[in-house]
Protein backbone atom coordinates (compact mmCIF):
# COMPACT_ATOMS: atom_id res chain seq x y z
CA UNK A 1 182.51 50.87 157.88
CA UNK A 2 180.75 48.40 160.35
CA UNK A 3 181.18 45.00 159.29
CA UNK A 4 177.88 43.29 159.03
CA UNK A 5 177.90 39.80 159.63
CA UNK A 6 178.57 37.11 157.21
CA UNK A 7 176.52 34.42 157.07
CA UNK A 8 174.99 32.72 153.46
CA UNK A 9 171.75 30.81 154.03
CA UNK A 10 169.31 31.35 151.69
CA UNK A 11 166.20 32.25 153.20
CA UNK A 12 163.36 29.71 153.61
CA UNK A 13 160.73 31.43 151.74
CA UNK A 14 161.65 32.99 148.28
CA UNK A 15 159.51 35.75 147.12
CA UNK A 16 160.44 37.81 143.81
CA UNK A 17 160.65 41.26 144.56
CA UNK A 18 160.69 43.73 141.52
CA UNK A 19 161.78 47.51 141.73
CA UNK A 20 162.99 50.04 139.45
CA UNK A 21 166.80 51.03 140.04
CA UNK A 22 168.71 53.90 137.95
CA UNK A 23 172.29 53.07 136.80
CA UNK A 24 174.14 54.78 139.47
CA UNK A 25 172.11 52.52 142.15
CA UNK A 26 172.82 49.17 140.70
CA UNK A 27 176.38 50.41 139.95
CA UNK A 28 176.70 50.80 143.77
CA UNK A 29 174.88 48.07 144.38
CA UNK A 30 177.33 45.98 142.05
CA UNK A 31 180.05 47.17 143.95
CA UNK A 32 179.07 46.57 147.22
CA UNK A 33 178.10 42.97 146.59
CA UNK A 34 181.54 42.94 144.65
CA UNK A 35 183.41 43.92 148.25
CA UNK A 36 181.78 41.74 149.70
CA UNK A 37 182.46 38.84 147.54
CA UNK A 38 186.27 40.03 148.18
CA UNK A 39 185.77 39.82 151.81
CA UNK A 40 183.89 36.19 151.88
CA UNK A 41 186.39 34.54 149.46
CA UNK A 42 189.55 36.58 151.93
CA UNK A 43 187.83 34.53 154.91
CA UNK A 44 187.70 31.35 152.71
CA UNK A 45 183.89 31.18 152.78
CA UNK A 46 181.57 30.57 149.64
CA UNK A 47 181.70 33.92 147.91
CA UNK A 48 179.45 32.32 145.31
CA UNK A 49 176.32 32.60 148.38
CA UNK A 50 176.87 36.59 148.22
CA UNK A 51 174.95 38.44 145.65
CA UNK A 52 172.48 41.42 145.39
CA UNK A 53 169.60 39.59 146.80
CA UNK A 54 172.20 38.31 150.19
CA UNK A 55 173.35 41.72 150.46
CA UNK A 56 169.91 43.42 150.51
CA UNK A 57 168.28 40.76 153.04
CA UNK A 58 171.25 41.50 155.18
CA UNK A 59 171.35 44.91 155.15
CA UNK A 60 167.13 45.16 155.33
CA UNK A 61 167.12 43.01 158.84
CA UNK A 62 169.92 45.12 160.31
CA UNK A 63 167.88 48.44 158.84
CA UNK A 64 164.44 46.55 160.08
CA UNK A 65 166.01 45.55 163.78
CA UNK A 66 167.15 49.42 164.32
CA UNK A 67 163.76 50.77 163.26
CA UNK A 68 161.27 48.61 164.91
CA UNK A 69 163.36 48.69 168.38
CA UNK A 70 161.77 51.56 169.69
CA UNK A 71 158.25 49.41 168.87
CA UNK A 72 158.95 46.41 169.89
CA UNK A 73 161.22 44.86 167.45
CA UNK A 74 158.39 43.41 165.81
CA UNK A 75 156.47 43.77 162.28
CA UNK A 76 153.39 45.17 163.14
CA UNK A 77 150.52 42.19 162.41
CA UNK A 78 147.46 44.07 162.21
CA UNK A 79 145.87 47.20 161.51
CA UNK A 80 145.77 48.49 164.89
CA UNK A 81 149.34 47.77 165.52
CA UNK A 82 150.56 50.22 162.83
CA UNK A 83 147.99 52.92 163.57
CA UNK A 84 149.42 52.76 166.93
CA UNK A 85 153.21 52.93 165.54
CA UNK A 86 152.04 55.77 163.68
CA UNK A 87 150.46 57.77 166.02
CA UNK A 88 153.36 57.57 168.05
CA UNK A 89 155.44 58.83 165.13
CA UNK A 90 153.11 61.20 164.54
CA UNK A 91 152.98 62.71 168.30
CA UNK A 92 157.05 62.59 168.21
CA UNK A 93 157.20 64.44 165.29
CA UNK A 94 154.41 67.13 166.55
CA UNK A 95 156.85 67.23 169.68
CA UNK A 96 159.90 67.83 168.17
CA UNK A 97 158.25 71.05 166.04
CA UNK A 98 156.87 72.60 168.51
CA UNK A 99 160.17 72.46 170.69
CA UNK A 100 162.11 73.56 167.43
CA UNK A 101 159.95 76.94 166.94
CA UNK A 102 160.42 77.86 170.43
C-alpha cells in the first residue's frame, strides 16, 4: 500500500457534499478511516483530525493530481477548457481502437 501523506488541516472552505453509499462501501470506508486512525495515533498525531471526510479529500487530490497531469494539473475554468480536455480524450480513445482492431 502507498502511504499517503498525513497531514489534518481542515480545509478552508466547507461545502456539504451528499451521495448515496451501499453498506459494503461505507463498511470499507469505515475501515479505512479506522487504519488510518491506527496509523495517526501510532505516530502520536491527532487521530481525532482523521475521519471519512479527511480521508476522502486526501485521497480525491492525490486521484485529482494524477488525472489532470497530462492537462495541466489544473481544474479546467471554463467551457472551452473542458471541451478541449475532452476532445483530447476523445481523439486518444479513437487512437487506441483503431490500433487495437488492427
Amino acid at each position: 500500500m502507498t502511504a499517503l501523506p498525513m497531514s489534518y488541516v481542515p480545509p478552508p472552505e466547507n461545502k456539504m457534499v451528499r451521495f448515496l453509499a451501499d453498506p459494503e462501501f461505507v463498511a470499507r470506508l469505515e475501515g479505512v478511516v479506522r487504519l488510518w486512525k491506527a496509523h495517526a495515533k501510532a505516530r502520536k498525531e491527532n487521530e481525532k483530525a482523521v475521519d471519512a471526510s479527511y480521508f476522502i479529500r486526501t485521497t480525491l487530490n492525490k486521484v485529482f493530481d494524477a488525472e489532470f497531469a497530462e492537462y495541466g494539473g489544473l481544474l479546467p475554468k471554463n467551457e472551452e477548457a473542458w471541451q478541449a480536455i475532452e476532445a483530447s480524450i476523445a481523439a486518444g480513445v479513437s487512437k487506441n481502437s483503431k490500433n487495437t482492431k488492427k
